[in-house]
PDB file of N, CA and C in Angstrom:
ATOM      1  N   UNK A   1      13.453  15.552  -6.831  1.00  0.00           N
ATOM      2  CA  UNK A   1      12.463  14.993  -7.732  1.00  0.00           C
ATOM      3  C   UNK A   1      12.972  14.918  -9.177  1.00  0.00           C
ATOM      4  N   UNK A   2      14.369  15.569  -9.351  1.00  0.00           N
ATOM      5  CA  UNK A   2      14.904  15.570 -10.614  1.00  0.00           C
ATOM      6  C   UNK A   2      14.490  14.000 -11.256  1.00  0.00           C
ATOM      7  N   UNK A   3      14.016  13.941 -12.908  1.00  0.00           N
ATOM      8  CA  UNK A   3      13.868  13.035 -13.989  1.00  0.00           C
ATOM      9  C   UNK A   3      12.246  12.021 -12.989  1.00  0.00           C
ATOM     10  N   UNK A   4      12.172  12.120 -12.438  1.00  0.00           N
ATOM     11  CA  UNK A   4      10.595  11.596 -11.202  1.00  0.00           C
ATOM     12  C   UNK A   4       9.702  11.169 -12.485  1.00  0.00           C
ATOM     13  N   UNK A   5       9.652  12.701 -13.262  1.00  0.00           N
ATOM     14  CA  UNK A   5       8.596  12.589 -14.034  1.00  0.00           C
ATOM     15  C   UNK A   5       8.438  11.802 -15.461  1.00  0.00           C
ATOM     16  N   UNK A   6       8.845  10.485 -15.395  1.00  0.00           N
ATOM     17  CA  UNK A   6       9.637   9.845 -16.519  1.00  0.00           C
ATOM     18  C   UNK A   6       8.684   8.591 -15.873  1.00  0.00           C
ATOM     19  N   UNK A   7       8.432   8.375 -15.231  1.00  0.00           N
ATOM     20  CA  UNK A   7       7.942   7.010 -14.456  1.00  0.00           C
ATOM     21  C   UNK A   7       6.188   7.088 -14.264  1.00  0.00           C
ATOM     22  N   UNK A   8       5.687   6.243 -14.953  1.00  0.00           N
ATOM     23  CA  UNK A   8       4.163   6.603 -14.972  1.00  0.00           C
ATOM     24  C   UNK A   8       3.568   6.259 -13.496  1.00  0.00           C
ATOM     25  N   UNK A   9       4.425   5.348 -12.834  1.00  0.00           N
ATOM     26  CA  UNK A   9       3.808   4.547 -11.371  1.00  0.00           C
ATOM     27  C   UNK A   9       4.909   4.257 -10.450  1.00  0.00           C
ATOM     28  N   UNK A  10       4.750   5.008  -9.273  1.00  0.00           N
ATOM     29  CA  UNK A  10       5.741   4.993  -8.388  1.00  0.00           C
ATOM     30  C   UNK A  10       5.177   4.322  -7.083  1.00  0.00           C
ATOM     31  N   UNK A  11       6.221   3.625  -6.235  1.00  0.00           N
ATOM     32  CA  UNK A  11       6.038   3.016  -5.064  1.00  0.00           C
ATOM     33  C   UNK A  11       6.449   4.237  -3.741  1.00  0.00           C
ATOM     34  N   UNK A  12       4.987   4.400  -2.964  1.00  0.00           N
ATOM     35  CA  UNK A  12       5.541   5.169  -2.290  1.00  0.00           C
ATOM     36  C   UNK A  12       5.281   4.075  -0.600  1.00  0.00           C
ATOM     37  N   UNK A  13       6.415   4.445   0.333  1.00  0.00           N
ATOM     38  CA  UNK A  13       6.850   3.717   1.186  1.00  0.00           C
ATOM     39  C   UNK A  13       6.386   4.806   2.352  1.00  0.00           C
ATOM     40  N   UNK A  14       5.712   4.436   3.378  1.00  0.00           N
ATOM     41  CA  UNK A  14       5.094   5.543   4.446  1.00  0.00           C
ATOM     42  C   UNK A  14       4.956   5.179   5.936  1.00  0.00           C
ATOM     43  N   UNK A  15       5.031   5.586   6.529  1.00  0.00           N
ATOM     44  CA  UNK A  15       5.113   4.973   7.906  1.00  0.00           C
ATOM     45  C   UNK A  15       2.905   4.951   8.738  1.00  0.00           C
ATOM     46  N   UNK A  16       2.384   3.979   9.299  1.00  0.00           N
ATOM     47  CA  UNK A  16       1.615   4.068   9.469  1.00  0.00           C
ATOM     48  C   UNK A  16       1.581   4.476  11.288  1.00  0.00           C
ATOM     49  N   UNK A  17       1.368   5.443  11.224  1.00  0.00           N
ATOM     50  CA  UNK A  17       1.665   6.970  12.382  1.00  0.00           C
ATOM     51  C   UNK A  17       0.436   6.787  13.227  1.00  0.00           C
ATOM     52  N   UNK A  18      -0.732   6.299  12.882  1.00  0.00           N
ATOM     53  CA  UNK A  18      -2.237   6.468  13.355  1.00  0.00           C
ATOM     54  C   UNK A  18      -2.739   4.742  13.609  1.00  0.00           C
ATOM     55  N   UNK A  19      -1.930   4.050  13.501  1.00  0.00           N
ATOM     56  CA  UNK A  19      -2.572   2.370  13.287  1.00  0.00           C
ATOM     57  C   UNK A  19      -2.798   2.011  14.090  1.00  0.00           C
ATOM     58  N   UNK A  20      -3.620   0.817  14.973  1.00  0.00           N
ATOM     59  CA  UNK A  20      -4.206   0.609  15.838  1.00  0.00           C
ATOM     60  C   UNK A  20      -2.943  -0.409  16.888  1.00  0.00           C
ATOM     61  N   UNK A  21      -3.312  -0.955  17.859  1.00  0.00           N
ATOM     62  CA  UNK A  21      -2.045  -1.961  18.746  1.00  0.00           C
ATOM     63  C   UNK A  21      -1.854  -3.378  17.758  1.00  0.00           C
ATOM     64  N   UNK A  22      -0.829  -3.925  17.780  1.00  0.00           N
ATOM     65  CA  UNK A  22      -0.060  -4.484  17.091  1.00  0.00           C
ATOM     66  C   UNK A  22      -0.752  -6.231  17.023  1.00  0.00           C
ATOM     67  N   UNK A  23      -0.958  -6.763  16.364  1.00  0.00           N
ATOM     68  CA  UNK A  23      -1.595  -8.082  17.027  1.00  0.00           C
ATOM     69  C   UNK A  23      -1.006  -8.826  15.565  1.00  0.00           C
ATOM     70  N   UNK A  24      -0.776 -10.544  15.881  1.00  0.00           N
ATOM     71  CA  UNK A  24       0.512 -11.110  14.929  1.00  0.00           C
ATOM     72  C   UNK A  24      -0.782 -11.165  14.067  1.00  0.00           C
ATOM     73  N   UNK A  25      -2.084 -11.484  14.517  1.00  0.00           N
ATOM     74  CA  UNK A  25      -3.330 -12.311  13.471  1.00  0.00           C
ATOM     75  C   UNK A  25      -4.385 -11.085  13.665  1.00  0.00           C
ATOM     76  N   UNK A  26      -4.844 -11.067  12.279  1.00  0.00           N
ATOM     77  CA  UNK A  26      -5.880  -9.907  12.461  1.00  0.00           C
ATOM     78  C   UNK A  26      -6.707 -10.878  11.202  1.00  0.00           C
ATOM     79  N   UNK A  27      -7.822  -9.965  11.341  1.00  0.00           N
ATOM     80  CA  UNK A  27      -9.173 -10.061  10.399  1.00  0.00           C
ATOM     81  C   UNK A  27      -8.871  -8.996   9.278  1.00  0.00           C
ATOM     82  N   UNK A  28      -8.489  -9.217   7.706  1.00  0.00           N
ATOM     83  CA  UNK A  28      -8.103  -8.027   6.941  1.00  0.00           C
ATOM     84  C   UNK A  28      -9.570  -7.718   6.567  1.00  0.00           C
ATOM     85  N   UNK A  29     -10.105  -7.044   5.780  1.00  0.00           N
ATOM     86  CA  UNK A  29     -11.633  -6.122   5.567  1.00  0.00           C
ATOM     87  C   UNK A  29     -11.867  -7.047   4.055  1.00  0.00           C
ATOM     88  N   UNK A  30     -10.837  -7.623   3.754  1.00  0.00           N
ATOM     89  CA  UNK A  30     -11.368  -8.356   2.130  1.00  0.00           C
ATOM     90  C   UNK A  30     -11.490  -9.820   2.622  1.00  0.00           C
ATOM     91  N   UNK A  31     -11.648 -10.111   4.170  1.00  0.00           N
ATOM     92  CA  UNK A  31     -11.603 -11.868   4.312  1.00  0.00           C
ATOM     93  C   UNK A  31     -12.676 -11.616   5.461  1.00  0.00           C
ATOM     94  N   UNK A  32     -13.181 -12.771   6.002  1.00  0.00           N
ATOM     95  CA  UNK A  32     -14.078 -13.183   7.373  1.00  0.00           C
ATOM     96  C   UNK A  32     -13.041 -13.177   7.878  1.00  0.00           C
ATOM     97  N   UNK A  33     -12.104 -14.147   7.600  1.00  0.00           N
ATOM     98  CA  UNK A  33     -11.065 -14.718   8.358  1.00  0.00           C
ATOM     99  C   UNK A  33     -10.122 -14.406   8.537  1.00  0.00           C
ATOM    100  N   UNK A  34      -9.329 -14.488   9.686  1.00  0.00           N
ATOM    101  CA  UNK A  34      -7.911 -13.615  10.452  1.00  0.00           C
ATOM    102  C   UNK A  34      -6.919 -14.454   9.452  1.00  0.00           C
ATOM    103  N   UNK A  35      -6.097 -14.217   9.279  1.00  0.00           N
ATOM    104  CA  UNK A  35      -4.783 -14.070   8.612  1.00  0.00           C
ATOM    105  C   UNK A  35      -3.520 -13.842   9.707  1.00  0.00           C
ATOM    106  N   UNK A  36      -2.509 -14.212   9.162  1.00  0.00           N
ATOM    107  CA  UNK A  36      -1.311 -13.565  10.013  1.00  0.00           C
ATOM    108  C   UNK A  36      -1.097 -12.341   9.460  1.00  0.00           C
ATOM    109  N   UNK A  37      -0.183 -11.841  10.126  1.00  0.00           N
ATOM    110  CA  UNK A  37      -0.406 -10.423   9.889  1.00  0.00           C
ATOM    111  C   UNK A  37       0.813  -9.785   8.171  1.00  0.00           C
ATOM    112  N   UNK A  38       1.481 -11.224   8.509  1.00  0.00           N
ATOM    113  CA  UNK A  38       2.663 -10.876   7.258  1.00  0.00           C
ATOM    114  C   UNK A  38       2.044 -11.241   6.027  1.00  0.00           C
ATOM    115  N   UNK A  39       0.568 -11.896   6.152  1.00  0.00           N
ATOM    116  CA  UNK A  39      -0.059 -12.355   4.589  1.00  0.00           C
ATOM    117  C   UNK A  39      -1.097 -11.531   4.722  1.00  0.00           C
ATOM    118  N   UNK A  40      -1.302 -10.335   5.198  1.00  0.00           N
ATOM    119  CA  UNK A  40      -2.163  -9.319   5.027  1.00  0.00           C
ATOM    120  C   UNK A  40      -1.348  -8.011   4.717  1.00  0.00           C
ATOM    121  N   UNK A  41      -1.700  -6.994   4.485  1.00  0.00           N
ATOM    122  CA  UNK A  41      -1.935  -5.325   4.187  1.00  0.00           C
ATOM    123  C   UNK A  41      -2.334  -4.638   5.120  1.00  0.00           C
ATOM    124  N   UNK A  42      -2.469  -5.209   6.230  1.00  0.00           N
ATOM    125  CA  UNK A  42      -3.656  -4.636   7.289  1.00  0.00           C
ATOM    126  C   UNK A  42      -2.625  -3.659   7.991  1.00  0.00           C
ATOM    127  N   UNK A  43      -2.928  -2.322   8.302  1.00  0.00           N
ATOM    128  CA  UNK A  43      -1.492  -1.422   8.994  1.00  0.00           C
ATOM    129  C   UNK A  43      -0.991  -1.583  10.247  1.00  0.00           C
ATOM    130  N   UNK A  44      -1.867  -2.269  11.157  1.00  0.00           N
ATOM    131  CA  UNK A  44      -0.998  -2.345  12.626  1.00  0.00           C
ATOM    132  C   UNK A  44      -0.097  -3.920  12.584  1.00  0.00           C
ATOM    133  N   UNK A  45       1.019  -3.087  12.136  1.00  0.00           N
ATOM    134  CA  UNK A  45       2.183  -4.450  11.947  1.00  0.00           C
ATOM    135  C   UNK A  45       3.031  -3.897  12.876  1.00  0.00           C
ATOM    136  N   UNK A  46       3.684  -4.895  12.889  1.00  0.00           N
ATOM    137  CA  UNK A  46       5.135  -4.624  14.412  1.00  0.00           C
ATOM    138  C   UNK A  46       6.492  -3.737  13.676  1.00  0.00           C
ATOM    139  N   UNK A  47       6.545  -3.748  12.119  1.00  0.00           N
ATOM    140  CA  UNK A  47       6.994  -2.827  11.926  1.00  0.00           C
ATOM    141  C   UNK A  47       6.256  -1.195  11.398  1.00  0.00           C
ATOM    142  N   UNK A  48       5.359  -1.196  10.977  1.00  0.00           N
ATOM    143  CA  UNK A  48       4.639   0.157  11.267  1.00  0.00           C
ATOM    144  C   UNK A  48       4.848   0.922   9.949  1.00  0.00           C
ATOM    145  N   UNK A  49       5.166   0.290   8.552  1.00  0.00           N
ATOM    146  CA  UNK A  49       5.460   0.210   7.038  1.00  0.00           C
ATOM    147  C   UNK A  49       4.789  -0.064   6.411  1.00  0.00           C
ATOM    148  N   UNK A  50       4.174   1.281   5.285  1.00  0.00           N
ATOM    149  CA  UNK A  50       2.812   0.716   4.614  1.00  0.00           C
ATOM    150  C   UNK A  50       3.491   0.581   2.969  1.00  0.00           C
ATOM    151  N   UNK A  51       2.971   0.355   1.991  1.00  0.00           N
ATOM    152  CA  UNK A  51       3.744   0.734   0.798  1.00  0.00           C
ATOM    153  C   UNK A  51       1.792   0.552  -0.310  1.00  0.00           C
ATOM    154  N   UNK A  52       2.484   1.851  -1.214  1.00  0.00           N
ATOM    155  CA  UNK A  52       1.965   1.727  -2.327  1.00  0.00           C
ATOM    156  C   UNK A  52       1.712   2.219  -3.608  1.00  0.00           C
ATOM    157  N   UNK A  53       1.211   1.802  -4.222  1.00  0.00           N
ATOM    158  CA  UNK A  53       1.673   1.859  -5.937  1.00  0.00           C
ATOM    159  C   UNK A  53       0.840   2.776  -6.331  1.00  0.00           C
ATOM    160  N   UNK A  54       1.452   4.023  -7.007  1.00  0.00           N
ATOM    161  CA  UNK A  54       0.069   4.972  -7.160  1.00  0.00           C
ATOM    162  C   UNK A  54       0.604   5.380  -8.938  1.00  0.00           C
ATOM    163  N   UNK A  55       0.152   6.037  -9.206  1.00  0.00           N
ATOM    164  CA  UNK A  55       0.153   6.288 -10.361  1.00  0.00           C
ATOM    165  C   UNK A  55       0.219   8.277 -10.260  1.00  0.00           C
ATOM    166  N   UNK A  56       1.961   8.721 -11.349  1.00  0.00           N
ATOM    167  CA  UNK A  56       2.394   9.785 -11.272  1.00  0.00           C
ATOM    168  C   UNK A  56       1.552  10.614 -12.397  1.00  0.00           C
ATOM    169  N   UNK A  57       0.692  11.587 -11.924  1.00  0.00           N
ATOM    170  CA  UNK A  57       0.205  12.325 -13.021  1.00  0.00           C
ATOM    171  C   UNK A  57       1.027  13.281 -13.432  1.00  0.00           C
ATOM    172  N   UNK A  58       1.703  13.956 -12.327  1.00  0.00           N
ATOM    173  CA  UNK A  58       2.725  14.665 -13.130  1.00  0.00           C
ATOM    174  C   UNK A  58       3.071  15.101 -11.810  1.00  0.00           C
ATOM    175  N   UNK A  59       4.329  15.935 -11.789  1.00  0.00           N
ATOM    176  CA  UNK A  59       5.014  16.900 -11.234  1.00  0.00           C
ATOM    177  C   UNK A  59       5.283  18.482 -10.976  1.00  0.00           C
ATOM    178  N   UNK A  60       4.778  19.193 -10.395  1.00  0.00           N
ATOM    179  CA  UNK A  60       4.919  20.456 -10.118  1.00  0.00           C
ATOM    180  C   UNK A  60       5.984  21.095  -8.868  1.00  0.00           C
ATOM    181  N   UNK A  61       7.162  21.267  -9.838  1.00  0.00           N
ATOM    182  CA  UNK A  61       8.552  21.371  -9.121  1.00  0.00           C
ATOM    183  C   UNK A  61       8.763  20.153  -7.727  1.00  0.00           C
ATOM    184  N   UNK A  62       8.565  20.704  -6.624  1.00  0.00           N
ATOM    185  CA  UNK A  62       8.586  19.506  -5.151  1.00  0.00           C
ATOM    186  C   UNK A  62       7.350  18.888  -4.791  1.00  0.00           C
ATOM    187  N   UNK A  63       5.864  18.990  -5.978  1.00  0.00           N
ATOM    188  CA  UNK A  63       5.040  18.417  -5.803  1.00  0.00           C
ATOM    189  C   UNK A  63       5.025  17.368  -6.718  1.00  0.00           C
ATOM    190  N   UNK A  64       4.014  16.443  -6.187  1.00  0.00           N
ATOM    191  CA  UNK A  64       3.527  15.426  -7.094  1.00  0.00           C
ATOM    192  C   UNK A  64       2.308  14.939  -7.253  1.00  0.00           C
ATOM    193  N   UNK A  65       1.457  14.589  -8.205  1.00  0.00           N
ATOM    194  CA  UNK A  65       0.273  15.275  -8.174  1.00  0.00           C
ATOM    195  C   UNK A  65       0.194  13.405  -8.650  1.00  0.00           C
ATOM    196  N   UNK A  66      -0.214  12.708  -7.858  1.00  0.00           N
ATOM    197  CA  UNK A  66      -0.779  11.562  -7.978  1.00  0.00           C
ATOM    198  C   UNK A  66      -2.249  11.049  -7.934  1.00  0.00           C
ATOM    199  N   UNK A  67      -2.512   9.780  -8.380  1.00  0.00           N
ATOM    200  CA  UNK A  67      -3.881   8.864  -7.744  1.00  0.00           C
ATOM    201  C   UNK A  67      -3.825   7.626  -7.211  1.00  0.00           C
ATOM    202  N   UNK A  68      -4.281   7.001  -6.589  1.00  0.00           N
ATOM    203  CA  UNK A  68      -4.647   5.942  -6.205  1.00  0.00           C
ATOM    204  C   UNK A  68      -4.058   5.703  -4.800  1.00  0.00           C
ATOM    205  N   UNK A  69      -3.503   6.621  -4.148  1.00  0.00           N
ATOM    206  CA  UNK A  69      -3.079   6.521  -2.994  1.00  0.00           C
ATOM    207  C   UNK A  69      -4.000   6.730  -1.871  1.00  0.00           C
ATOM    208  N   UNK A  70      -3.603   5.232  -0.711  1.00  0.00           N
ATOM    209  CA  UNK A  70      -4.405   4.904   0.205  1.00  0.00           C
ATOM    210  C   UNK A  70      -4.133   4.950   1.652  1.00  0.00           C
ATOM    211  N   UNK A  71      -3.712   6.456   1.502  1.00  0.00           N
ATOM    212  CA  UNK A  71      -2.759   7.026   2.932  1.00  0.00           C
ATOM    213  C   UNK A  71      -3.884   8.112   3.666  1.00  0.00           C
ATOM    214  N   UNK A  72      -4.153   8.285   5.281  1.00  0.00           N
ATOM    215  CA  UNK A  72      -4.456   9.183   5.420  1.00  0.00           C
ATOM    216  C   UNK A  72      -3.906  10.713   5.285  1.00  0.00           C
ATOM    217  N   UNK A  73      -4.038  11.754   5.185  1.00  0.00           N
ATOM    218  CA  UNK A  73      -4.061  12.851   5.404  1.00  0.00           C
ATOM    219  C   UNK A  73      -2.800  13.387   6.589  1.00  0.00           C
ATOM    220  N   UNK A  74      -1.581  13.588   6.047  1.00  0.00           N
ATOM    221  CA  UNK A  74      -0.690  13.749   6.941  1.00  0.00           C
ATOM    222  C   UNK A  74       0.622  12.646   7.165  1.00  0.00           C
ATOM    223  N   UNK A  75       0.292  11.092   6.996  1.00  0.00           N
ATOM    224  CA  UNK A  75       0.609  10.271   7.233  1.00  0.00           C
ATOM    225  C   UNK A  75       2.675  10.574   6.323  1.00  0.00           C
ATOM    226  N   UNK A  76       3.297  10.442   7.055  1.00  0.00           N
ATOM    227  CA  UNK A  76       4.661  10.563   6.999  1.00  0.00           C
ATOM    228  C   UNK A  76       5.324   9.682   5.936  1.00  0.00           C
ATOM    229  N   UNK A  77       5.265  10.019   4.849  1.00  0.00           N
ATOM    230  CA  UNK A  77       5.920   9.696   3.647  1.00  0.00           C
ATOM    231  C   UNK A  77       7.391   8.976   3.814  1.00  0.00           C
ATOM    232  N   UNK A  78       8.075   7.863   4.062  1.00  0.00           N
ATOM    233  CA  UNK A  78       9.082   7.854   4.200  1.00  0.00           C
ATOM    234  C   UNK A  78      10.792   7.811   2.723  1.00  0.00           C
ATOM    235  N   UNK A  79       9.662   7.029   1.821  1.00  0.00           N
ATOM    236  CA  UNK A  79      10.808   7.107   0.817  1.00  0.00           C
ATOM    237  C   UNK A  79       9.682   6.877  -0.247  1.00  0.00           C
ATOM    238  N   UNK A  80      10.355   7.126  -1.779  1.00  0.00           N
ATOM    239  CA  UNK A  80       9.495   7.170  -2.859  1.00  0.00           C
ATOM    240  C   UNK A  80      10.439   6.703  -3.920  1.00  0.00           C
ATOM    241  N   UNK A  81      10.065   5.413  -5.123  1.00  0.00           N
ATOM    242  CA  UNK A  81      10.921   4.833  -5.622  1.00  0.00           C
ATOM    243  C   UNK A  81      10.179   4.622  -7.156  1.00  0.00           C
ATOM    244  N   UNK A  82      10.697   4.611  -7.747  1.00  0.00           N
ATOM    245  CA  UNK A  82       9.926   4.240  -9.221  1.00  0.00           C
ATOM    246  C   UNK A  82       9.712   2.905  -9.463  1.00  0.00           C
ATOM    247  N   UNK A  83       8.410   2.770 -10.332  1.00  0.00           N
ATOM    248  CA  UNK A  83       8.080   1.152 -10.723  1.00  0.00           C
ATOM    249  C   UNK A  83       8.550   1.027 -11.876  1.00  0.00           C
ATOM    250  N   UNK A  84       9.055   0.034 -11.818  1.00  0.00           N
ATOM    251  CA  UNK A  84       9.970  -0.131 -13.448  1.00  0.00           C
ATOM    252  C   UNK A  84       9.071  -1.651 -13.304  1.00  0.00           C
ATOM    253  N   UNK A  85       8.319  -1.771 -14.794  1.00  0.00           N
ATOM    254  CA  UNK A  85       8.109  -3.018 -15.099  1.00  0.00           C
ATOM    255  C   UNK A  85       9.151  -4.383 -15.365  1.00  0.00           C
ATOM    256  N   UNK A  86       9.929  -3.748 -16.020  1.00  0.00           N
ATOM    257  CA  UNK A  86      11.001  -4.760 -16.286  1.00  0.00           C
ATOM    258  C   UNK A  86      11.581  -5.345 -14.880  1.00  0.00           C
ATOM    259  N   UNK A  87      11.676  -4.590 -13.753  1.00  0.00           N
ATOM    260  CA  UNK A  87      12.009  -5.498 -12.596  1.00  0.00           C
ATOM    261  C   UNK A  87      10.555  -5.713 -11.841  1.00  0.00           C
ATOM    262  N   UNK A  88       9.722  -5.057 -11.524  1.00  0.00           N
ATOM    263  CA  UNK A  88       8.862  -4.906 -10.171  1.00  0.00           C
ATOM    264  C   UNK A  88       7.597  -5.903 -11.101  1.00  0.00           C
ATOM    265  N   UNK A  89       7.300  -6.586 -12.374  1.00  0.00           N
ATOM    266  CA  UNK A  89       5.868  -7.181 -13.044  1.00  0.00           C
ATOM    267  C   UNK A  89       6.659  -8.545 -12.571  1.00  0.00           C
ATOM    268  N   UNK A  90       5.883  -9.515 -11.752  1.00  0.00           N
ATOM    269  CA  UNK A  90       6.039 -10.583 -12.033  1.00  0.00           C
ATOM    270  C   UNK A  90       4.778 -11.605 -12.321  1.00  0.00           C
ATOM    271  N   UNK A  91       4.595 -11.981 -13.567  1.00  0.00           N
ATOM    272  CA  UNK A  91       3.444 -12.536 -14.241  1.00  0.00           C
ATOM    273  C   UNK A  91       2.939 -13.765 -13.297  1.00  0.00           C
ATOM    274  N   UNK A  92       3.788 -14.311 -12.592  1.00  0.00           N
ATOM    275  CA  UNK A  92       3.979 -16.223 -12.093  1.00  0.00           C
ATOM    276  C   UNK A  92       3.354 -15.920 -10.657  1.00  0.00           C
ATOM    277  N   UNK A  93       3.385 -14.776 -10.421  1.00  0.00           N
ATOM    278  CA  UNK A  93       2.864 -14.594  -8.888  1.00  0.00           C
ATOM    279  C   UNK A  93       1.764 -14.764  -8.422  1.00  0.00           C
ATOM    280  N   UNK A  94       1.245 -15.638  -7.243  1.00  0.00           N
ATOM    281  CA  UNK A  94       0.557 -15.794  -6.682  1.00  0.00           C
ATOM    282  C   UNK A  94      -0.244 -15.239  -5.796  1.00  0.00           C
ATOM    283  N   UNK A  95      -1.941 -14.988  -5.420  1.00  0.00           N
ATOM    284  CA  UNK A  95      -2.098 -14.164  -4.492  1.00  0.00           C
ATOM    285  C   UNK A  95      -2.693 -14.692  -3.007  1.00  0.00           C
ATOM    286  N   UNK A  96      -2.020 -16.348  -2.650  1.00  0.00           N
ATOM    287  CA  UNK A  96      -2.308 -16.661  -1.670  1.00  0.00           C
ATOM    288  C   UNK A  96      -3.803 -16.823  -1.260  1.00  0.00           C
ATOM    289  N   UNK A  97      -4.190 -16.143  -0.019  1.00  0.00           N
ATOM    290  CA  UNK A  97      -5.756 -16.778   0.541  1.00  0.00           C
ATOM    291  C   UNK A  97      -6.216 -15.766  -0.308  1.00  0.00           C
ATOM    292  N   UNK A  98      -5.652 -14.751  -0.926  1.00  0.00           N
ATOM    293  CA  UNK A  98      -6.722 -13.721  -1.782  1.00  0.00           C
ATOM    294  C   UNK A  98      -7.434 -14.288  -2.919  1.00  0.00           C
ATOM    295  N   UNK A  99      -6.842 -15.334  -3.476  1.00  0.00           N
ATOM    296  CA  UNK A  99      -7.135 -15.307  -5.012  1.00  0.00           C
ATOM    297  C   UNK A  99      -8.467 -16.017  -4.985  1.00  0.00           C
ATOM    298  N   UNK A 100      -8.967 -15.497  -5.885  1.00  0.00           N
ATOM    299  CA  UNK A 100     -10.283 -15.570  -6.218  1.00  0.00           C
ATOM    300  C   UNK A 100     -12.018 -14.781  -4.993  1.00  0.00           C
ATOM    301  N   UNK A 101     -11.038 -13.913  -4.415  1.00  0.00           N
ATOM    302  CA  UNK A 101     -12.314 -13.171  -3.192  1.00  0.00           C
ATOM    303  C   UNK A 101     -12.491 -11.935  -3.541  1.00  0.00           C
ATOM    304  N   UNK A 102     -13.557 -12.045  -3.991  1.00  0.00           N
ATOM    305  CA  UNK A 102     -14.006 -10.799  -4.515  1.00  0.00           C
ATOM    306  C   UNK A 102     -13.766  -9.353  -3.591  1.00  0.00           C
ATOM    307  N   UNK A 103     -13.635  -8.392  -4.391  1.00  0.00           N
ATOM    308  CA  UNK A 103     -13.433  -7.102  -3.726  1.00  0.00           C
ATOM    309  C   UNK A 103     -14.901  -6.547  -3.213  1.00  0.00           C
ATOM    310  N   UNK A 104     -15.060  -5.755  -2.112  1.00  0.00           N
ATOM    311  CA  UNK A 104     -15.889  -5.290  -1.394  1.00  0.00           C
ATOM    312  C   UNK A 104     -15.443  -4.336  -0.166  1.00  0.00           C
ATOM    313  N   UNK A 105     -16.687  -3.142   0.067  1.00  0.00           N
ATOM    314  CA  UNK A 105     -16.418  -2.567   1.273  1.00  0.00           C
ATOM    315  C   UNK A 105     -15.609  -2.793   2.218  1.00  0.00           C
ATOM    316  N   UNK A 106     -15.132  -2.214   3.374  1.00  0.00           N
ATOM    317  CA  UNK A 106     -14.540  -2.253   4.716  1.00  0.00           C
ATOM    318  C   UNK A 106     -15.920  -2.258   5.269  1.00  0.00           C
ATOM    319  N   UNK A 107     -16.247  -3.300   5.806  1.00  0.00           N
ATOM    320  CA  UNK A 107     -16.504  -3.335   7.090  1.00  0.00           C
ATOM    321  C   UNK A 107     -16.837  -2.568   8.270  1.00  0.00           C
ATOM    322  N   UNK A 108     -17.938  -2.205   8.203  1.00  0.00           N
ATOM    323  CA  UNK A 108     -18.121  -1.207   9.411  1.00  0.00           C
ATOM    324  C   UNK A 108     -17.417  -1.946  11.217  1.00  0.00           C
ATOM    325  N   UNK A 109     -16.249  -1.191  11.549  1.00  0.00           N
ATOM    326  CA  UNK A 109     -15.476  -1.358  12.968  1.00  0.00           C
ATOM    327  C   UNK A 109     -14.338  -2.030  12.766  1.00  0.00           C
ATOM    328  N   UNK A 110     -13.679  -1.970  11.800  1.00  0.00           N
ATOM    329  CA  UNK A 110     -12.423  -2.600  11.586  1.00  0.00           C
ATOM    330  C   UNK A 110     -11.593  -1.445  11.236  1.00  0.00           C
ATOM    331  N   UNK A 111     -10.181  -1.761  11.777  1.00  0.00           N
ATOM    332  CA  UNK A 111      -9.232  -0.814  11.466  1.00  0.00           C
ATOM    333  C   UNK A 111      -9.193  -0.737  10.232  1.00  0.00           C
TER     334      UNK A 111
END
């Protein structure tokens, strides 16, 4: 974890251990509508790789005392990388069928 604590927002990379059977088109919880599975977030993918951006509150020696992370309880951490704005902000980016759908609940019965 040496210098870790220098980086306000780190990407953490995790394996999804608990996800449901694999299907190419799913229904994500922010659409009605199925999607393929590579223009969603949704965790039962054929590779089984979740990633996300949390924010480092600080460090306590081999801990790390974060927020915004959207992992269950246990779920197998695989690698952890720092967000550097200067490479990882890209202003021009697009958010596909997302843009403009408002945020809301999951869905009661969806993975």
């Amino acid at each position: 974890m040496q210098d870790i604590e220098g980086f306000s927002h780190l990407f953490l990379l995790y394996l999804f251990d608990r996800a449901g059977s694999v299907k190419l088109v799913r229904r994500p919880f922010l659409d009605d509508r199925p999607h393929g599975i590579f223009a969603s977030r949704h965790p039962c993918r054929p590779n089984g790789i979740g990633l996300s951006v949390v924010r480092l509150l600080e460090r306590q020696g081999r801990n790390l005392i974060i927020e915004g992370v959207d992992v269950l309880d246990g779920t197998p951490l695989l690698d952890i990388k720092p967000y550097i704005p200067r490479f990882d902000f890209i202003p021009v980016a697009s958010e596909g069928w997302f843009s403009g759908r408002p945020l809301r609940t999951k869905p009661a019965g969806l993975e």
